[in-house]
C-alpha atoms as a PDB file:
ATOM      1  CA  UNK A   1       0.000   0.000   0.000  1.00  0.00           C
ATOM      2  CA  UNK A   2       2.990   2.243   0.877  1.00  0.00           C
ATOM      3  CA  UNK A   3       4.801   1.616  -2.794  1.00  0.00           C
ATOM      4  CA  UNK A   4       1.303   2.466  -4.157  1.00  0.00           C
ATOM      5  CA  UNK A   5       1.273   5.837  -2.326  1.00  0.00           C
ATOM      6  CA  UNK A   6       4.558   6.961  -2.881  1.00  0.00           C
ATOM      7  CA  UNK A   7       4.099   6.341  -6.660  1.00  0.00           C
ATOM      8  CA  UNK A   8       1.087   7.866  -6.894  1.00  0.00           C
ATOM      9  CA  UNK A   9       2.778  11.039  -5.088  1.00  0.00           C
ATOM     10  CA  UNK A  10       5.821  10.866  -7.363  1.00  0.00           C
ATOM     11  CA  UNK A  11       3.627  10.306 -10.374  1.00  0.00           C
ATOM     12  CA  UNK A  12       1.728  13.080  -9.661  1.00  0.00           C
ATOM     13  CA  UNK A  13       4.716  15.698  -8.539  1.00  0.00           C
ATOM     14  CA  UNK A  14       6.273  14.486 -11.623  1.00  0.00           C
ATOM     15  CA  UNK A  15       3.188  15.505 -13.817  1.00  0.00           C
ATOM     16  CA  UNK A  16       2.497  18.879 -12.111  1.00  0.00           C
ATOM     17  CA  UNK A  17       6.192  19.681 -12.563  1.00  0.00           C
ATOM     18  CA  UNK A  18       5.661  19.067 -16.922  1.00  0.00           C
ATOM     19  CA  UNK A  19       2.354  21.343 -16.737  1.00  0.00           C
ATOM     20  CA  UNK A  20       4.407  24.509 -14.742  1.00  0.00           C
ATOM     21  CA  UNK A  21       2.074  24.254 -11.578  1.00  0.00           C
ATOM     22  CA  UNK A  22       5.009  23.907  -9.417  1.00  0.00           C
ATOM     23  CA  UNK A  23       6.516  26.588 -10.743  1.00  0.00           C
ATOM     24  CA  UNK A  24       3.647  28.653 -10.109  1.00  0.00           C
ATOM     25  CA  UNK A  25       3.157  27.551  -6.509  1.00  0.00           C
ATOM     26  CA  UNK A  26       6.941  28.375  -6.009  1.00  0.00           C
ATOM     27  CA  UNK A  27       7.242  31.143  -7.521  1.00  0.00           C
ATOM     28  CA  UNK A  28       3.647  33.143  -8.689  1.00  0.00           C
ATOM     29  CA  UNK A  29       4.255  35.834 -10.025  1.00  0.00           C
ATOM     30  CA  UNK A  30       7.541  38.263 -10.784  1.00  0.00           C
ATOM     31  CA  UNK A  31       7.434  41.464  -8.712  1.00  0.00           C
ATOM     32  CA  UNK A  32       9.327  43.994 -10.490  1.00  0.00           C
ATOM     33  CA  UNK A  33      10.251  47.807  -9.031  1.00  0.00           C
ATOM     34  CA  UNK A  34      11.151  50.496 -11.321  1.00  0.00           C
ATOM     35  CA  UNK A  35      14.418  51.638  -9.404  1.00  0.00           C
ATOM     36  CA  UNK A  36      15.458  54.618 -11.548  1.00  0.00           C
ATOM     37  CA  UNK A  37      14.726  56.905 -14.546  1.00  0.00           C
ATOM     38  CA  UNK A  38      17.963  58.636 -16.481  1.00  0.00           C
ATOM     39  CA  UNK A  39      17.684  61.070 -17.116  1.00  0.00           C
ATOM     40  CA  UNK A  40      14.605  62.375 -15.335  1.00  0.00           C
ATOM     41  CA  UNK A  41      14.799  65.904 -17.261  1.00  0.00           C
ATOM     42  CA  UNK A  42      15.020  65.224 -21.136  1.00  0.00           C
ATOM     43  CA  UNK A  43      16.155  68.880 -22.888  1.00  0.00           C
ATOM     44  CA  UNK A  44      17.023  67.948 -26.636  1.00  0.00           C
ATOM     45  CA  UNK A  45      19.945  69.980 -28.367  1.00  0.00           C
ATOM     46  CA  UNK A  46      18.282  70.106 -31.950  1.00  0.00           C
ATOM     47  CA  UNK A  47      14.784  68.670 -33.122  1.00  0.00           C
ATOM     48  CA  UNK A  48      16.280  66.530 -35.465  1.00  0.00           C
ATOM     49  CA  UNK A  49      14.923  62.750 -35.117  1.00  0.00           C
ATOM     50  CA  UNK A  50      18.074  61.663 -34.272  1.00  0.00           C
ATOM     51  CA  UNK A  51      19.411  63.945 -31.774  1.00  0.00           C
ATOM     52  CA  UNK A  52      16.203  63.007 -29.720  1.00  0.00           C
ATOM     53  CA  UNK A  53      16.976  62.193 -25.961  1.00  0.00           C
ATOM     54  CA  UNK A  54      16.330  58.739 -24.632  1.00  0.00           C
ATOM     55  CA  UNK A  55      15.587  57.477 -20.955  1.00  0.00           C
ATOM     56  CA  UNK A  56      17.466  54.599 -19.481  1.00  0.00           C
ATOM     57  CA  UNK A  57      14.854  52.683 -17.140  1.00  0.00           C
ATOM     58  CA  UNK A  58      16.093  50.447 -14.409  1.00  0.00           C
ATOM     59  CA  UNK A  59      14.333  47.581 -12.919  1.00  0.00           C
ATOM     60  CA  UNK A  60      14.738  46.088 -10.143  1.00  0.00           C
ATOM     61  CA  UNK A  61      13.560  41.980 -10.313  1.00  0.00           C
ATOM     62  CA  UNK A  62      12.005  41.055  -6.616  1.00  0.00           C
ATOM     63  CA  UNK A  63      11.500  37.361  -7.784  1.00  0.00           C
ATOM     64  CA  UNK A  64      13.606  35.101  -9.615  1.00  0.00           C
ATOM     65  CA  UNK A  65      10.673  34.187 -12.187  1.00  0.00           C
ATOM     66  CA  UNK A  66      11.904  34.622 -15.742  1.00  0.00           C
ATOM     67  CA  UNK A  67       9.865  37.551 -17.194  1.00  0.00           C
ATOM     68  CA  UNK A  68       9.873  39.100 -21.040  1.00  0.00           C
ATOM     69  CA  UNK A  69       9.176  42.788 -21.535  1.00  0.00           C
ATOM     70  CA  UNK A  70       6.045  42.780 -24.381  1.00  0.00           C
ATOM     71  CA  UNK A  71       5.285  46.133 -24.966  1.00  0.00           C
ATOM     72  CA  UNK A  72       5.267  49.728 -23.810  1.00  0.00           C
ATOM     73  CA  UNK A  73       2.707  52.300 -24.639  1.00  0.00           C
ATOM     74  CA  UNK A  74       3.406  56.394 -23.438  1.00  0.00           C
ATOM     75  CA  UNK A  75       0.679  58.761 -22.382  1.00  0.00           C
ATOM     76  CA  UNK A  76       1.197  62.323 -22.484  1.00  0.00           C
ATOM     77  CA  UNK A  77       0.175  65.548 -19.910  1.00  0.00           C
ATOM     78  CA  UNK A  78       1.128  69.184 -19.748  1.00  0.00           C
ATOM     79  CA  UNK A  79       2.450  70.647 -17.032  1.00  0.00           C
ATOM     80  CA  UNK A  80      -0.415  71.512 -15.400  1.00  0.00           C
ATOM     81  CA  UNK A  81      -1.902  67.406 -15.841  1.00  0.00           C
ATOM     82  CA  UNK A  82      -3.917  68.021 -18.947  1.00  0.00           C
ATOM     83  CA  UNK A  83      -4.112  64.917 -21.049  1.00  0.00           C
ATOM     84  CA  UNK A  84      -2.809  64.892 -24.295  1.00  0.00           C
ATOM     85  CA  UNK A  85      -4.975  62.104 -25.967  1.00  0.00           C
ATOM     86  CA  UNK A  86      -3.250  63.094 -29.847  1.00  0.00           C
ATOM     87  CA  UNK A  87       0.467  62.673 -28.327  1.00  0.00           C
ATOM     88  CA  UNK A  88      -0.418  58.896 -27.479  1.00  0.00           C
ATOM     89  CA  UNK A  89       1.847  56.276 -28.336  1.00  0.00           C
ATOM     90  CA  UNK A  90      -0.203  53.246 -28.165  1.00  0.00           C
ATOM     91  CA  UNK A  91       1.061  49.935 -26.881  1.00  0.00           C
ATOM     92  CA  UNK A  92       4.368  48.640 -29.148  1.00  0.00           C
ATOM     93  CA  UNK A  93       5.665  45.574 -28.912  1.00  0.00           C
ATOM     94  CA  UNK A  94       9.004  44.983 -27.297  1.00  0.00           C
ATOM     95  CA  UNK A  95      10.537  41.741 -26.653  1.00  0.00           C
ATOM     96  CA  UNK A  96      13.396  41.728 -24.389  1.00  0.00           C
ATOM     97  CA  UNK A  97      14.109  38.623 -22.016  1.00  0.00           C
ATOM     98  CA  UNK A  98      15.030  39.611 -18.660  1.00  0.00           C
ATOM     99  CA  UNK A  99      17.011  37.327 -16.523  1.00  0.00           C
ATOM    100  CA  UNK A 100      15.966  38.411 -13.095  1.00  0.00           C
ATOM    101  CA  UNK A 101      18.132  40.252 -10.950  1.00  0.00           C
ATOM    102  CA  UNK A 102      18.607  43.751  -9.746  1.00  0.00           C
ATOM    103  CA  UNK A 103      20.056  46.531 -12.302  1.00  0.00           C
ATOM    104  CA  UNK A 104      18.279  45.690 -15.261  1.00  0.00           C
ATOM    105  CA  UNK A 105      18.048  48.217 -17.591  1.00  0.00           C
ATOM    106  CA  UNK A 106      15.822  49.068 -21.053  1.00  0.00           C
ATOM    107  CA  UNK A 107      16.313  52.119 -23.539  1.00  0.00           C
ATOM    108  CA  UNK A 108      13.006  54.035 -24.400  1.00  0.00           C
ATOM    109  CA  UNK A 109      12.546  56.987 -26.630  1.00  0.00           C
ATOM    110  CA  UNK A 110       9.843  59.036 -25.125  1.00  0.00           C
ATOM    111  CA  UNK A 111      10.059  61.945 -27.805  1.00  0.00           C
ATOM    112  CA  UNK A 112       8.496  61.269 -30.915  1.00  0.00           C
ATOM    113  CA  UNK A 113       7.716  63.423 -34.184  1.00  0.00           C
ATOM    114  CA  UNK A 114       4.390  64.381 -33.036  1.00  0.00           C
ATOM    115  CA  UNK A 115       6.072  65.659 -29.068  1.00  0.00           C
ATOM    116  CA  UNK A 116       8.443  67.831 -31.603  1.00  0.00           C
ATOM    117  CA  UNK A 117       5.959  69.326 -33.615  1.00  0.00           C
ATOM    118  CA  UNK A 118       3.507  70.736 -30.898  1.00  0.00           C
ATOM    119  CA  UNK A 119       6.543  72.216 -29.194  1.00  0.00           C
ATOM    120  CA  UNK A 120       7.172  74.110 -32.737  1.00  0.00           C
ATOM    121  CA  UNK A 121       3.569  74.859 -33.716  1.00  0.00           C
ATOM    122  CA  UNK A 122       1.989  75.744 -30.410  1.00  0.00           C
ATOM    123  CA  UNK A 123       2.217  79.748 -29.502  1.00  0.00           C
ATOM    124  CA  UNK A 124       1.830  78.497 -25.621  1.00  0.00           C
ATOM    125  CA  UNK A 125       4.289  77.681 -23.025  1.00  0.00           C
ATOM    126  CA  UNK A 126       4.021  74.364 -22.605  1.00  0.00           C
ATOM    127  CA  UNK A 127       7.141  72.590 -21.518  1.00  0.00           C
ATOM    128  CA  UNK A 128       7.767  70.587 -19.816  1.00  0.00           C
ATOM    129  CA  UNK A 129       5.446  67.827 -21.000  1.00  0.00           C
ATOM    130  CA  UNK A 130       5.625  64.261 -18.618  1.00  0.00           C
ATOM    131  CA  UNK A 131       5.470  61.285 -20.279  1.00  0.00           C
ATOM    132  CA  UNK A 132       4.587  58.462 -18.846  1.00  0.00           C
ATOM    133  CA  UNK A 133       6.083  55.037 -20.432  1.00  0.00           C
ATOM    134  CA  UNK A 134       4.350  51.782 -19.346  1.00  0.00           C
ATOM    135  CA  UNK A 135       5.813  49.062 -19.527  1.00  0.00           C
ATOM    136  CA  UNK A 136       3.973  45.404 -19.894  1.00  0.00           C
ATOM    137  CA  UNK A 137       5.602  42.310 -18.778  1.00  0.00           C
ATOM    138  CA  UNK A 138       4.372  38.657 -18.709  1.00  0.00           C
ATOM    139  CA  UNK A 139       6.507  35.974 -17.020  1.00  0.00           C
ATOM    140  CA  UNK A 140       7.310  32.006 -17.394  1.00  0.00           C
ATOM    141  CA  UNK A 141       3.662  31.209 -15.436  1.00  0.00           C
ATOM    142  CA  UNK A 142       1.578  33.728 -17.880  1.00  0.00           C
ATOM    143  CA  UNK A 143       1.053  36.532 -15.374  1.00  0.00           C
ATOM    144  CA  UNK A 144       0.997  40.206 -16.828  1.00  0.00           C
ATOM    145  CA  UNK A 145       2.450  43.135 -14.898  1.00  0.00           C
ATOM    146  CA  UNK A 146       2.443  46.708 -16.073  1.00  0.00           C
ATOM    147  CA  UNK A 147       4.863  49.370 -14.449  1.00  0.00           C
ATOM    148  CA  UNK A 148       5.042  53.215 -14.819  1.00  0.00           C
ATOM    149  CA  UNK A 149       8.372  55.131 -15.284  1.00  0.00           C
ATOM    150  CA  UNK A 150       7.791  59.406 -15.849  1.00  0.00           C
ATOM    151  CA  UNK A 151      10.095  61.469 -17.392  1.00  0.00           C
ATOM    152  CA  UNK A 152       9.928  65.181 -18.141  1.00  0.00           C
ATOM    153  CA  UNK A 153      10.060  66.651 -21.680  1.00  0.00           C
ATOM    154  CA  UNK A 154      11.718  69.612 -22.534  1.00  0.00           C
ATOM    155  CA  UNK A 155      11.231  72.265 -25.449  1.00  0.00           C
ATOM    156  CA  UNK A 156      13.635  71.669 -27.824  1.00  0.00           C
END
């Protein structure tokens, strides 16, 4: 009766470990802390597409779970918290694998064409603009995490 036990118990951890449910009872779900946003201020030298200031975002990984970065989307406000709905970038994919450990960093462009071109064709004051990048992650069990990172953006 014993041997039929422990076979059915190692039968059964064996066929939870195939399916990922041990994984998920070990480890749910990543936890992920954005640590730092560089720089904070972006103040472009020229308008040129080029010469357009990225942020470096650093995450910090709270969990060893394997996680994949899947896309990023940026919402827009003026200075005063106004949304700017027509600035939107909507969400773009991104793959990048993590491996999960503190320090981690990504490269996002938070100035686009459209960012440029209000600062030129509006008469009003209305730098800076904060952007708002999030980020959308889903990890080795299928869980989805989204995380903010804010940056301010300077007339050129």
């Amino acid at each position: 009766m014993r041997r039929v036990v422990l076979g059915l118990l190692i039968l059964g951890v064996l066929s939870m470990t195939g399916t990922g449910c041990i994984e998920k009872t070990i480890l749910p779900t990543v936890m992920i802390t954005v640590a730092k946003v560089d720089p904070y201020d972006l103040v472009p030298t020229s308008t040129a597409t080029a010469d357009l200031p990225a942020v470096q975002i650093t995450l910090d990984f709270e969990t060893p779970v394997p996680t994949n970065l899947v896309s990023f989307s940026i919402a827009y406000q003026s200075k005063v918290g106004q949304a700017l709905p027509e600035l939107a970038v909507p969400p773009t994919p991104y793959e990048f694998k993590f491996t999960p450990a503190a320090g981690q960093t990504i490269t996002i462009s938070p100035y686009t064409r459209r960012v440029v071109d209000l600062y030129d064709l509006s008469p009003s004051d209305l730098s800076p603009i904060i952007a708002t990048i999030r980020l959308t992650f889903q990890d080795v069990n299928g869980n989805t995490l989204t995380r903010d990172a804010t940056c301010r953006l300077f007339k050129p």
